[in-house]
Protein backbone atom coordinates (compact mmCIF):
# COMPACT_ATOMS: atom_id res chain seq x y z
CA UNK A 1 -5.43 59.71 60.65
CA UNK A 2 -9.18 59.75 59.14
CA UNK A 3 -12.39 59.22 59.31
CA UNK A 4 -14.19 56.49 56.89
CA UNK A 5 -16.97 58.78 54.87
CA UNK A 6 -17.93 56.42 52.84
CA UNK A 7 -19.13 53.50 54.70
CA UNK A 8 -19.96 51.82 50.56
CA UNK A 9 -17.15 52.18 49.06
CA UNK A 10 -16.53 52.53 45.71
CA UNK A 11 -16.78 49.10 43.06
CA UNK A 12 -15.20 48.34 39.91
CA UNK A 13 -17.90 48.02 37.49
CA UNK A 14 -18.20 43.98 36.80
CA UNK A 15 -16.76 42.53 40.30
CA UNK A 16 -17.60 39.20 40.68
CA UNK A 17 -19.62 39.42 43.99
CA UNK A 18 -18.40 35.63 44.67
CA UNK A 19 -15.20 35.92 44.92
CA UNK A 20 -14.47 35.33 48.36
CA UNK A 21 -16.22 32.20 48.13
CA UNK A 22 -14.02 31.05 45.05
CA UNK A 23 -10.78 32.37 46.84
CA UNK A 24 -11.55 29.85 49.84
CA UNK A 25 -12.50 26.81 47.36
CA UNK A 26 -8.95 27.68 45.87
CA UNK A 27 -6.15 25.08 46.63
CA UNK A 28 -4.20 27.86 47.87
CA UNK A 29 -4.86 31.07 49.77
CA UNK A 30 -2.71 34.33 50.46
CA UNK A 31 -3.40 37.63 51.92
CA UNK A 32 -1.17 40.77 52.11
CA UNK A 33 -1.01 44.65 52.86
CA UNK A 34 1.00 47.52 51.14
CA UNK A 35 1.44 50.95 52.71
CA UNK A 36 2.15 53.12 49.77
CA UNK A 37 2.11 56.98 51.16
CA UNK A 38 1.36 59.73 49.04
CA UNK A 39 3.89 61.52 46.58
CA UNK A 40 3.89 65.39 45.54
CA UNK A 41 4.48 67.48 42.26
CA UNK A 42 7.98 68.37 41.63
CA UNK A 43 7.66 70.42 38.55
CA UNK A 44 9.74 72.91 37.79
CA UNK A 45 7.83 75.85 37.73
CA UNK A 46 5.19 76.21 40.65
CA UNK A 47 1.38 77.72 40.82
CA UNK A 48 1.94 80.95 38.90
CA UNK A 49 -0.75 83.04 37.34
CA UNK A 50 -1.12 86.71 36.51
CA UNK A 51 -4.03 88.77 36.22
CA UNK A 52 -4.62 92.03 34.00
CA UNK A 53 -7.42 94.27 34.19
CA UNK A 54 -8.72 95.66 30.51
CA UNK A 55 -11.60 97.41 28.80
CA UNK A 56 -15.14 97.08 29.15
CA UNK A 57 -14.54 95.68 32.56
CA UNK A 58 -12.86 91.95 30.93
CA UNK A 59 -9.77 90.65 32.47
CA UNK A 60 -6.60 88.55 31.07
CA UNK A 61 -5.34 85.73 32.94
CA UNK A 62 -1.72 84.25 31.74
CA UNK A 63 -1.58 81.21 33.97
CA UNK A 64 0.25 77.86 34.23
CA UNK A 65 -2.57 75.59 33.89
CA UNK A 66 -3.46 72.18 32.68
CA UNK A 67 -7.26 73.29 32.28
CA UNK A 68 -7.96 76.85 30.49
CA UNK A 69 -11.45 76.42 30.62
CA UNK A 70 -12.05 75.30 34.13
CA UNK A 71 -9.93 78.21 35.28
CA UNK A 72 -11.91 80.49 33.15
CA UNK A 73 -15.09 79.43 34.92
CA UNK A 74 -13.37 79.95 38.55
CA UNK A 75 -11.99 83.36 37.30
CA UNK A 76 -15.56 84.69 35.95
CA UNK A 77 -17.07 83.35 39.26
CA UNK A 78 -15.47 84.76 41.63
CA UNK A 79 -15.43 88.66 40.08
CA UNK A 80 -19.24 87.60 39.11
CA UNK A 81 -18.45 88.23 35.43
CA UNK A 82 -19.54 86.18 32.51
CA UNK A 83 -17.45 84.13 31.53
CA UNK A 84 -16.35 86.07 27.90
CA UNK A 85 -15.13 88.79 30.11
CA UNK A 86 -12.31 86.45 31.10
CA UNK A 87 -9.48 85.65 28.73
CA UNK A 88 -7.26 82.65 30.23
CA UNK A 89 -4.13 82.05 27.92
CA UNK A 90 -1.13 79.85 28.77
CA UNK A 91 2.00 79.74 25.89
CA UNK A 92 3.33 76.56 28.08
CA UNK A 93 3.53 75.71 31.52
CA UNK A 94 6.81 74.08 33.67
CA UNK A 95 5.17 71.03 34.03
CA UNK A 96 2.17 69.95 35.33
CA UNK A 97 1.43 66.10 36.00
CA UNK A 98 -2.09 67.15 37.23
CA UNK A 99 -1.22 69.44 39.94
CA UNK A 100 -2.21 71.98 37.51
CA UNK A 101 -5.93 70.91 37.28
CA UNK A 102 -7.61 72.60 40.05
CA UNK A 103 -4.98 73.42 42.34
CA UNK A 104 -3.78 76.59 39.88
CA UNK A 105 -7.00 78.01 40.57
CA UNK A 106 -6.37 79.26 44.12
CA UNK A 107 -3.88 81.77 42.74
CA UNK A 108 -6.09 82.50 39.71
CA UNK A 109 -8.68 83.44 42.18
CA UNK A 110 -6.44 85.72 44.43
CA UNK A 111 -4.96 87.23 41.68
CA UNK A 112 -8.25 88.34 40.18
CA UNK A 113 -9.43 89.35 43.06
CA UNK A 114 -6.62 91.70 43.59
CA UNK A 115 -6.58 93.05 40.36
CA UNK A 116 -10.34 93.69 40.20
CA UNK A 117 -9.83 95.71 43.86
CA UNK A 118 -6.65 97.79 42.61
CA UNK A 119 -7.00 98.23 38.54
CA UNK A 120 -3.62 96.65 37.98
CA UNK A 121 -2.12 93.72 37.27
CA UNK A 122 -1.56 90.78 39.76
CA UNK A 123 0.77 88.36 40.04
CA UNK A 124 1.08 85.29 42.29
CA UNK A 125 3.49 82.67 42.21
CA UNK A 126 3.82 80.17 45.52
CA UNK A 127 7.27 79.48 46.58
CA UNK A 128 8.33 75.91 46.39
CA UNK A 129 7.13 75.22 50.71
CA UNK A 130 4.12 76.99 50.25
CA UNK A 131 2.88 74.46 46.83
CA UNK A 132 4.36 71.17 48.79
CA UNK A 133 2.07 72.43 51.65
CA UNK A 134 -1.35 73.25 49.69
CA UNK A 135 -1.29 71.25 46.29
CA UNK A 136 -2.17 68.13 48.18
CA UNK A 137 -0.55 65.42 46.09
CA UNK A 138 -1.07 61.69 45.13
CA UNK A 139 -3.33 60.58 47.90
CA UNK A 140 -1.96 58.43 50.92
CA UNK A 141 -3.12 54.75 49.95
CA UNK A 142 -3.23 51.34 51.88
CA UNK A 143 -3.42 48.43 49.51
CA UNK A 144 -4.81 44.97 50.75
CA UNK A 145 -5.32 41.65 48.51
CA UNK A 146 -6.47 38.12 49.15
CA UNK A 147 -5.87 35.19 45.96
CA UNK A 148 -6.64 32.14 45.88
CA UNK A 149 -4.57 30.14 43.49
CA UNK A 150 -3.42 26.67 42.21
CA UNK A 151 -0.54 24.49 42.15
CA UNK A 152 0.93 25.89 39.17
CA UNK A 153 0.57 29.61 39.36
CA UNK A 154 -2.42 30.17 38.29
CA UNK A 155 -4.47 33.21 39.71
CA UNK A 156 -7.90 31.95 40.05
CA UNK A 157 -9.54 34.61 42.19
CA UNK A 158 -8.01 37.82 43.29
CA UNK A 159 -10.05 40.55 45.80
CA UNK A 160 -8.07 43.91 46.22
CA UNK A 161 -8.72 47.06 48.46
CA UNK A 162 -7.99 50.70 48.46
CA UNK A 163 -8.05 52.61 51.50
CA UNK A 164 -7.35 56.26 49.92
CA UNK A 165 -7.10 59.37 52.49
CA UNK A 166 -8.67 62.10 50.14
CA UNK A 167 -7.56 65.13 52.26
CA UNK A 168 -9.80 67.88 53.38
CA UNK A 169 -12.97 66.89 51.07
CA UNK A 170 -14.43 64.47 48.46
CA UNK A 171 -15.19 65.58 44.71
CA UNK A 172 -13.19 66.93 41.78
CA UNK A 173 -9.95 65.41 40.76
CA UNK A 174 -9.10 64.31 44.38
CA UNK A 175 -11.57 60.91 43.33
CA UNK A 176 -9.29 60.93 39.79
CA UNK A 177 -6.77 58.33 42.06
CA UNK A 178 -9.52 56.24 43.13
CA UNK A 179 -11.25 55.99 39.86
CA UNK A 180 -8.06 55.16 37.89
CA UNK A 181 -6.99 52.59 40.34
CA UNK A 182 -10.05 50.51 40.35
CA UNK A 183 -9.70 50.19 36.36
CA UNK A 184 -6.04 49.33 36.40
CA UNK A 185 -6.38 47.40 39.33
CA UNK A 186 -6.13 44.14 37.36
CA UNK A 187 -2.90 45.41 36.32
CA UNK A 188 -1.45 43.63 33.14
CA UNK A 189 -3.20 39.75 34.00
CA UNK A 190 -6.23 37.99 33.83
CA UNK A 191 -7.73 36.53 36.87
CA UNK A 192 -10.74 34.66 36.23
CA UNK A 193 -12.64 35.83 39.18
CA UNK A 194 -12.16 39.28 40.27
CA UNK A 195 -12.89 42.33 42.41
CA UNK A 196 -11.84 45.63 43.63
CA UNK A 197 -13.21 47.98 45.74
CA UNK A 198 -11.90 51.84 47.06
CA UNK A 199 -12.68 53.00 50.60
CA UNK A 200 -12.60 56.97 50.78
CA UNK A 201 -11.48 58.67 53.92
CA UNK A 202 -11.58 62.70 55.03
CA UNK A 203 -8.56 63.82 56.87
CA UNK A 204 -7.60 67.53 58.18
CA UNK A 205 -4.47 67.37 55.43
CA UNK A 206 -5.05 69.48 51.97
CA UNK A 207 -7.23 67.59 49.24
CA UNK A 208 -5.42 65.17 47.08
CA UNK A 209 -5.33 65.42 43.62
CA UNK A 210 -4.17 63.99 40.92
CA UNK A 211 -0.22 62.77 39.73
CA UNK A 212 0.96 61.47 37.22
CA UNK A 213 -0.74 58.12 35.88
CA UNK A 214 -3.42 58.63 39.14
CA UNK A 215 -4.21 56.23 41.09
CA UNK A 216 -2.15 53.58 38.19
CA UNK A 217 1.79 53.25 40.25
CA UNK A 218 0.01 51.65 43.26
CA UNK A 219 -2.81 49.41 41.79
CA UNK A 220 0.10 47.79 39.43
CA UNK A 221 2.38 47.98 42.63
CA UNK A 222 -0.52 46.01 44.33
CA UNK A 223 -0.91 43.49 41.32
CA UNK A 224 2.84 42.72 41.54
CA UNK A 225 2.83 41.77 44.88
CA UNK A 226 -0.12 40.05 44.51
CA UNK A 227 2.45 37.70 41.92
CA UNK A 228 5.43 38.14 43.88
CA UNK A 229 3.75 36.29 47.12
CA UNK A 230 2.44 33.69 45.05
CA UNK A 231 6.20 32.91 43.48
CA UNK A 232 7.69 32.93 46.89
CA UNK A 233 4.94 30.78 48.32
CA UNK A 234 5.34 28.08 45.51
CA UNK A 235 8.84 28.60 45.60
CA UNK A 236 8.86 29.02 41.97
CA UNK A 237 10.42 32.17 39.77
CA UNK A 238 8.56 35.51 39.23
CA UNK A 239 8.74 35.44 35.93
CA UNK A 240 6.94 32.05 35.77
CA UNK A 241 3.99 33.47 37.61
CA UNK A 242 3.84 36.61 35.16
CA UNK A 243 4.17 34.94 32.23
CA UNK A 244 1.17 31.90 33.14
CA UNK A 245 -1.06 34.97 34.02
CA UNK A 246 -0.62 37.90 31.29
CA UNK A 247 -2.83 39.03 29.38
CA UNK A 248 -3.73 37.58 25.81
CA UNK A 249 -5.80 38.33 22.56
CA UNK A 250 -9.68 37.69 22.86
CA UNK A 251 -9.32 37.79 26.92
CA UNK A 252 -12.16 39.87 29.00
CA UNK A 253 -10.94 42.82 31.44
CA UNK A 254 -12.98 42.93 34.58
CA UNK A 255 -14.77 45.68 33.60
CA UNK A 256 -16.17 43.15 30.65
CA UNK A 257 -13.97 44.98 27.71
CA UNK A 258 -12.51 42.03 25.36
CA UNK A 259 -8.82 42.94 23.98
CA UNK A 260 -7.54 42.93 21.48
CA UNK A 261 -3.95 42.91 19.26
CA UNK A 262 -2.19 42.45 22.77
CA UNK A 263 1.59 42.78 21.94
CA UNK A 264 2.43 42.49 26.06
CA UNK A 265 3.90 38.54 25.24
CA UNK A 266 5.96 39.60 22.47
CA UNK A 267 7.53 43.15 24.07
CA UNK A 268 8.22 40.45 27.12
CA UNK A 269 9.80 37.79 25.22
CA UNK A 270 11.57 40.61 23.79
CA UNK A 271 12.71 42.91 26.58
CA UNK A 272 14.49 40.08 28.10
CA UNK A 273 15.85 39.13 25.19
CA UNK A 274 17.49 42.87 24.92
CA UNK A 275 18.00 43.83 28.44
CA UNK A 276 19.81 40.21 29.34
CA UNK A 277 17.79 39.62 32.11
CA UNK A 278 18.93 36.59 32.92
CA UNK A 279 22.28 37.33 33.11
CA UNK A 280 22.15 40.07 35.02
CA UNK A 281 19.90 38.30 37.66
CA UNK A 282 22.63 35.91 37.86
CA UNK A 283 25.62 38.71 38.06
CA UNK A 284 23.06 40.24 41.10
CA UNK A 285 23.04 36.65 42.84
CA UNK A 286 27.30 36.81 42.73
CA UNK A 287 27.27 40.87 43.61
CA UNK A 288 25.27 39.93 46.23
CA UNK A 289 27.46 37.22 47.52
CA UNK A 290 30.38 39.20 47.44
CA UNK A 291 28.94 42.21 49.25
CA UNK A 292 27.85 42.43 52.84
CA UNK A 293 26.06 45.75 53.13
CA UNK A 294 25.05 46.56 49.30
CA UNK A 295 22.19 44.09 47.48
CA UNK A 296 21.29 44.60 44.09
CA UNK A 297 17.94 43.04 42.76
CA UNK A 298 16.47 43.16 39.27
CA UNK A 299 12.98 43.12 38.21
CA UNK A 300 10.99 42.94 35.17
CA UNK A 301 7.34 44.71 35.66
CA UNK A 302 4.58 44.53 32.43
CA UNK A 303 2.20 47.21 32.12
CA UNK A 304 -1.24 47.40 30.07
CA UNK A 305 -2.14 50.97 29.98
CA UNK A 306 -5.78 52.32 28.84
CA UNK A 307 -6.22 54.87 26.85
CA UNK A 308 -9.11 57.16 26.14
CA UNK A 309 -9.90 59.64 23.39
CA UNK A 310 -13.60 59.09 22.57
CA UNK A 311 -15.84 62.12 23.82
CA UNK A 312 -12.94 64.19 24.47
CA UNK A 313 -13.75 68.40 23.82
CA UNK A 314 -10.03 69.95 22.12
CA UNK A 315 -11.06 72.51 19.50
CA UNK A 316 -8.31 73.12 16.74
CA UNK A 317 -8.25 76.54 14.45
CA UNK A 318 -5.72 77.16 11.62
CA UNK A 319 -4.78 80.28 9.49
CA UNK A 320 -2.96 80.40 6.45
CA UNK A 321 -1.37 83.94 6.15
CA UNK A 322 -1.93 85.03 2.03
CA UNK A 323 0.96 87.19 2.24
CA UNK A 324 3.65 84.40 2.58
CA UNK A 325 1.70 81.37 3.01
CA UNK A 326 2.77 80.83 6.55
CA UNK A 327 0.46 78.95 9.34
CA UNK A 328 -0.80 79.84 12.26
CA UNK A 329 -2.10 77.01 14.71
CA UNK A 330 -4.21 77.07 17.73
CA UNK A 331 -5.52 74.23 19.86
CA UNK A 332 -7.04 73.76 23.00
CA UNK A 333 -5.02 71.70 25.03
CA UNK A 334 -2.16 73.32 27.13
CA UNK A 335 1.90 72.59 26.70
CA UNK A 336 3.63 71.21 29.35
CA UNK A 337 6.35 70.09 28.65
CA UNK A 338 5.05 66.90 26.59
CA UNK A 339 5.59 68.59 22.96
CA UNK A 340 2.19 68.81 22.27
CA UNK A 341 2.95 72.54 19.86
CA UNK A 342 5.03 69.95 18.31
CA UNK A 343 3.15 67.24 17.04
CA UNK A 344 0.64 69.92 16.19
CA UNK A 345 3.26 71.88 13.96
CA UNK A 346 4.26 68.68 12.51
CA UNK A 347 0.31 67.22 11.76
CA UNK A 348 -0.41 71.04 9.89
CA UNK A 349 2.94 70.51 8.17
CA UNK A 350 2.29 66.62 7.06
CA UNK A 351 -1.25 67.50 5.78
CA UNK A 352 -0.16 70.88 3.74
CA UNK A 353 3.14 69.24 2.31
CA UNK A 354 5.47 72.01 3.79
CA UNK A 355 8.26 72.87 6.02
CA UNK A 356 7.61 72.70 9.54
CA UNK A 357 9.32 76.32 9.48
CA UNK A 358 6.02 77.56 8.12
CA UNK A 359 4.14 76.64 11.13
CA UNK A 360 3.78 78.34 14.56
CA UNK A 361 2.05 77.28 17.16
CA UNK A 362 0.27 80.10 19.15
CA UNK A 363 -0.67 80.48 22.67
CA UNK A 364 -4.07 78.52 23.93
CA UNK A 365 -6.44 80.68 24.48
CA UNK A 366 -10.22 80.31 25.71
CA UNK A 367 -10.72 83.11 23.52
CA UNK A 368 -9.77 81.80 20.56
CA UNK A 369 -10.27 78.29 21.47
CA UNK A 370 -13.54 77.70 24.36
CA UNK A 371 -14.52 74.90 26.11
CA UNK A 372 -11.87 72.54 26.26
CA UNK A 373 -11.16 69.56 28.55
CA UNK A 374 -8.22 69.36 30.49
CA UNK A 375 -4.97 68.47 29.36
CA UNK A 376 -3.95 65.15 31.32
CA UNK A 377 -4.93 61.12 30.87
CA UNK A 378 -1.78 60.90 27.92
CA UNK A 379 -4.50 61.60 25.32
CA UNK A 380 -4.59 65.12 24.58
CA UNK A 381 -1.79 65.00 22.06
CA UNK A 382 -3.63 62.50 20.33
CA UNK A 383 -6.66 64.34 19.82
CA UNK A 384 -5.39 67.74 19.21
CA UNK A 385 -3.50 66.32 16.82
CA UNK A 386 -6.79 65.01 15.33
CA UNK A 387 -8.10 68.03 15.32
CA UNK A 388 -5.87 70.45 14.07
CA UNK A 389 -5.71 67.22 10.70
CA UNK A 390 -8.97 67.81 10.10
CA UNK A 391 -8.78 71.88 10.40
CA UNK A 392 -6.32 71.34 7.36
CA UNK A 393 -7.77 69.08 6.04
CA UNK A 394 -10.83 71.36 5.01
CA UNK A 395 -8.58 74.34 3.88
CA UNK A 396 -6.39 71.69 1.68
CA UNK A 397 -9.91 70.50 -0.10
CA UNK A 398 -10.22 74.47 -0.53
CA UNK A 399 -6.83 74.82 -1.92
CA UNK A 400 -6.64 71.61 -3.76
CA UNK A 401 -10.34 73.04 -5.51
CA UNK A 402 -8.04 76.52 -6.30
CA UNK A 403 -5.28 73.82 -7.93
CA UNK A 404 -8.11 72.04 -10.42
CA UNK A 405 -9.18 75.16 -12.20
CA UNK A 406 -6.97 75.60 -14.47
CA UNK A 407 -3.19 73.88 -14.81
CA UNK A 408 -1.48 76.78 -14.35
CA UNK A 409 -3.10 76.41 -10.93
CA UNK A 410 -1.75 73.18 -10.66
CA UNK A 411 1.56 73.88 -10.79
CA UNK A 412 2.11 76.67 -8.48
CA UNK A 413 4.01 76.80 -5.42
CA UNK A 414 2.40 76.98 -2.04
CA UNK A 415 2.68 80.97 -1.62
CA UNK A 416 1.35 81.15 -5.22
CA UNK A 417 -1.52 79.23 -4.64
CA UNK A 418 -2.17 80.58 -1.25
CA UNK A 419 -2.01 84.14 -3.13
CA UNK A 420 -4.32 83.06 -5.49
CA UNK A 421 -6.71 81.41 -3.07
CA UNK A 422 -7.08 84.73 -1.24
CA UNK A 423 -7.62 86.86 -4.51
CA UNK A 424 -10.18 84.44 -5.66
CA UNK A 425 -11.96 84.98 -2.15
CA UNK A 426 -10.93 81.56 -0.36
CA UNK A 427 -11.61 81.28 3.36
CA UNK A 428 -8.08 80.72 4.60
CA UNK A 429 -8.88 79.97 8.59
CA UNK A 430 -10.83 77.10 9.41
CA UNK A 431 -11.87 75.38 12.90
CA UNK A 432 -12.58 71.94 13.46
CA UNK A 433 -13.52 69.78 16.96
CA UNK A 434 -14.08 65.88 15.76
CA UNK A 435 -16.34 64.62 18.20
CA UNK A 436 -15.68 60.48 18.54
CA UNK A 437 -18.18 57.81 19.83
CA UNK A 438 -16.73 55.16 22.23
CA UNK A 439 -18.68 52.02 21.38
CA UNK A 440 -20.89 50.55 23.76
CA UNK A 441 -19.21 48.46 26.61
CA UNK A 442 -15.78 49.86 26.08
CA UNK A 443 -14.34 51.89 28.74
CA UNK A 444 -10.92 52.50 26.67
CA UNK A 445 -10.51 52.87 22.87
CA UNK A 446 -7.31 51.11 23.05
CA UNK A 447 -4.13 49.74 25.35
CA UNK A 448 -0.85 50.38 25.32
CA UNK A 449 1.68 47.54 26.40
CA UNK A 450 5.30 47.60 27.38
CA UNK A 451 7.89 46.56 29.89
CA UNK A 452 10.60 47.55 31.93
CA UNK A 453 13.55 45.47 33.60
CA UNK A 454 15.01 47.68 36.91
CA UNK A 455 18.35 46.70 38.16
CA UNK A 456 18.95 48.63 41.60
CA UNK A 457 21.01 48.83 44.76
CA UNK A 458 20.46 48.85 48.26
CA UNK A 459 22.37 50.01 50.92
CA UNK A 460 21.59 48.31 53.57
CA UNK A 461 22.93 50.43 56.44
CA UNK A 462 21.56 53.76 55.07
CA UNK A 463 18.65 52.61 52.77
CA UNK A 464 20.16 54.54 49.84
CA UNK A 465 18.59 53.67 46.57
CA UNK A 466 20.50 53.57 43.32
CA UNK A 467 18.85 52.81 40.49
CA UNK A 468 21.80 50.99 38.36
CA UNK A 469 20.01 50.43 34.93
CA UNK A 470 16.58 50.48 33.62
CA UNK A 471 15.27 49.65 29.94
CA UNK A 472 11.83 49.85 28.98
CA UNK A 473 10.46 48.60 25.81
CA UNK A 474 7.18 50.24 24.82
CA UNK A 475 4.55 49.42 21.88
CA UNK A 476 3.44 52.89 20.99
CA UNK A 477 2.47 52.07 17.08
CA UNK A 478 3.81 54.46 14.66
CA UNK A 479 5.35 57.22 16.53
CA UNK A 480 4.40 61.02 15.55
CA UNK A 481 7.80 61.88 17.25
CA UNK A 482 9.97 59.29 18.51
CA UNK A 483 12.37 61.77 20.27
CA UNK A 484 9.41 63.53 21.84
CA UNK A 485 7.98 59.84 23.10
CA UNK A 486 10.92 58.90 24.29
CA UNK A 487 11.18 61.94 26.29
CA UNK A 488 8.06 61.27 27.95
CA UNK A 489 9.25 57.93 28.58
CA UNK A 490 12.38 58.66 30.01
CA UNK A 491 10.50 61.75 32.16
CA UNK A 492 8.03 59.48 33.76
């Protein structure tokens, strides 16, 4: 139970403030509710941080974190310290899927509190009960939708609501699900006329905060119903609806940002293609036919996915070592568990020309590395990988200036010339941070498309789920590291 606190709720920039007028002039009208619950983090390794006191009154925190820098702030806050007397480092973490944004903090902060009172080092890691109970999770969400629509499928105007329960307070990464909703609320289709709106309610539960995709599973969840109750209404297939209604080139989001190079028909066409849809929605009709208390349905779900790395704050240093010409690499984002000290070993190697074996990857640091945004949104990869290009970039224009003096130069091997860039006073570390402009009236600097077809089982006397098959095709341009992406894929 909760209390509305925000009598206005929250709007999607660009709603058309007539809809409800053009959802009553439709030739058809449907409304419909969705009860979605909340969800918590089940990562493998829990809120764990420890604390060690050192010189001159400065303190090291080694912490499972998705946000060094925010933690770093907390840290120095709460001992009253500035903030370069706290050192927060994190090698990787067990996961994270945004329970790791804020909620790490409350250890941080007990742990340096006990370690500041005692002189020693402080650990605290929450047992599995005690993070369920206090990380708050996904936040509890009611969905609600009215469409108006025409004979053929067409969605015409579509109004949707969230009715979020935000937990204890409002603020921080608790509004992340709301936010995120609202601009993938239009899921992967194009309604003419559209709005959505997100009601925020207190409750005496811990405050949500962010999962995976935030705020993304339920607005698409709501979109798909929204299609799914037009299909059965016109008696007419699923797919039919989807496929009059999807996205195309040169079409206008809600939130009045045209795309463009929309792959979503072709990944379709193609995805059933693969995954034999067809069939196998015929060989569910006959297993369903043949059994009484097991059903089996199968489903095909687009997705258009923004993504964002314009403005985005993740710092990249790298060292060449003169002795042996090997690398050492450090970034600011934080690795867990989506290869990111991968694809920034394999970026230093690509722009150098050398074995990947030459590269390590060192611990983030805000020491090394300060101010960085948090790792989350499925663009920090991206643009640490930028970074730590155009950190090599400068020492390879250094190097490649050591090659054109002479052609002995020219033809030495990396160790030589690293040697002889060092003797002839070369600076061998260098730090970069590109700093990227959205353009005006774009929220996201590009979309990613794909599909997935779901074949599962119900039991109908226990509700057991069994998810039979699922295959996804994805569009994610030229992978850095197609076993790491498909990882991520599988993992989600």
């Amino acid at each position: 139970e909760g209390d509305e606190t925000n009598p206005n709720p929250m709007p999607l920039a660009g709603n058309d403030d007539h809809v409800v007028d053009k959802i009553a002039n439709a030739p058809h009208q449907l409304k419909g509710k969705v009860d979605f619950g909340s969800q918590r983090h089940f990562y493998m390794e829990p809120q764990s941080t420890t604390v060690y006191p050192e010189e001159d009154q400065c303190y090291r925190v080694e912490t499972s974190t998705q946000n060094p820098s925010g933690m770093q702030q907390v840290v120095a806050a709460v001992l009253k310290k500035s903030q370069h007397a706290v050192n927060v480092t994190m090698k990787r973490g067990g996961g994270g899927f945004g329970g790791k944004l804020t909620r790490c903090n409350v250890n941080a902060g007990a742990a340096a509190v006990a370690a500041h009172k005692h002189g020693m080092a402080v650990q605290v890691v929450n047992d599995r009960n005690t993070d369920f109970r206090t990380v708050g999770g996904r936040n509890a969400t009611v969905g609600e939708y009215s469409v108006g629509f025409d004979d053929e499928g067409n969605l015409l105007a579509v109004d949707v609501a969230f009715h979020c329960i935000m937990g204890g307070q409002l603020g921080g990464d608790s509004m992340g699900e709301c936010t995120m909703a609202l601009l993938w609320s239009d899921g992967a289709y194009h309604v003419p006329s559209f709005r959505a709106l997100a009601y925020m309610y207190l409750s005496n539960t811990p405050t949500s905060t962010s999962v995976r995709a935030p705020g993304v599973p339920f607005s698409v969840m709501l979109m798909e119903m929204v299609v799914e109750h037009v299909a059965h209404e016109l008696g007419k297939p699923v797919s039919w609806i989807q496929q009059r209604n999807m996205v195309k080139d040169n079409q206008m989001t809600p939130y009045g940002q045209v795309l463009k190079n929309v792959t979503l028909p072709r990944i379709w066409q193609t995805l059933h293609a693969n995954a034999h849809v067809l069939r196998r929605k015929d060989a569910a009709v006959l297993f369903n036919s043949n059994n009484r208390w097991k059903k089996r349905g199968v489903a095909v779900t687009p997705v258009k996915y923004g993504i964002t790395n314009s403005g985005l704050k993740y710092g990249a240093q790298v060292s060449i070592c003169s002795g042996d010409g090997s690398v050492l690499v450090t970034h600011g984002g934080c690795e867990v568990g989506q290869g990111i000290d991968t694809k920034a070993a394999q970026m230093a190697a690509y722009v150098f020309g050398i074995p990947i074996k030459k590269i390590k990857v060192q611990a983030t640091s805000t020491g090394l590395i300060p101010n960085s945004d948090a790792t989350g949104g499925s663009s920090t990869s991206e643009s640490v990988a930028r970074s730590v290009q155009a950190a090599c970039q400068t020492l390879k224009k250094r190097l490649d200036g050591v090659k054109m003096e002479s052609k002995e130069n020219a033809s030495l091997s990396w160790e030589e010339l690293v040697a002889k860039a060092h003797e002839g006073g070369v600076q061998l570390f260098a730090g970069e941070q590109p700093h990227v402009v959205a353009p005006p009236n774009q929220v996201f600097d590009y979309f990613v498309y794909a599909a997935a077809c779901s074949e599962v089982e119900v039991d109908i006397l226990t509700g057991e789920i069994n998810l039979v098959r699922t295959d996804i095709m994805y569009d994610c341009g030229k992978s850095f590291n197609p076993a790491v992406d498909i990882g991520q894929i599988e993992g989600a």
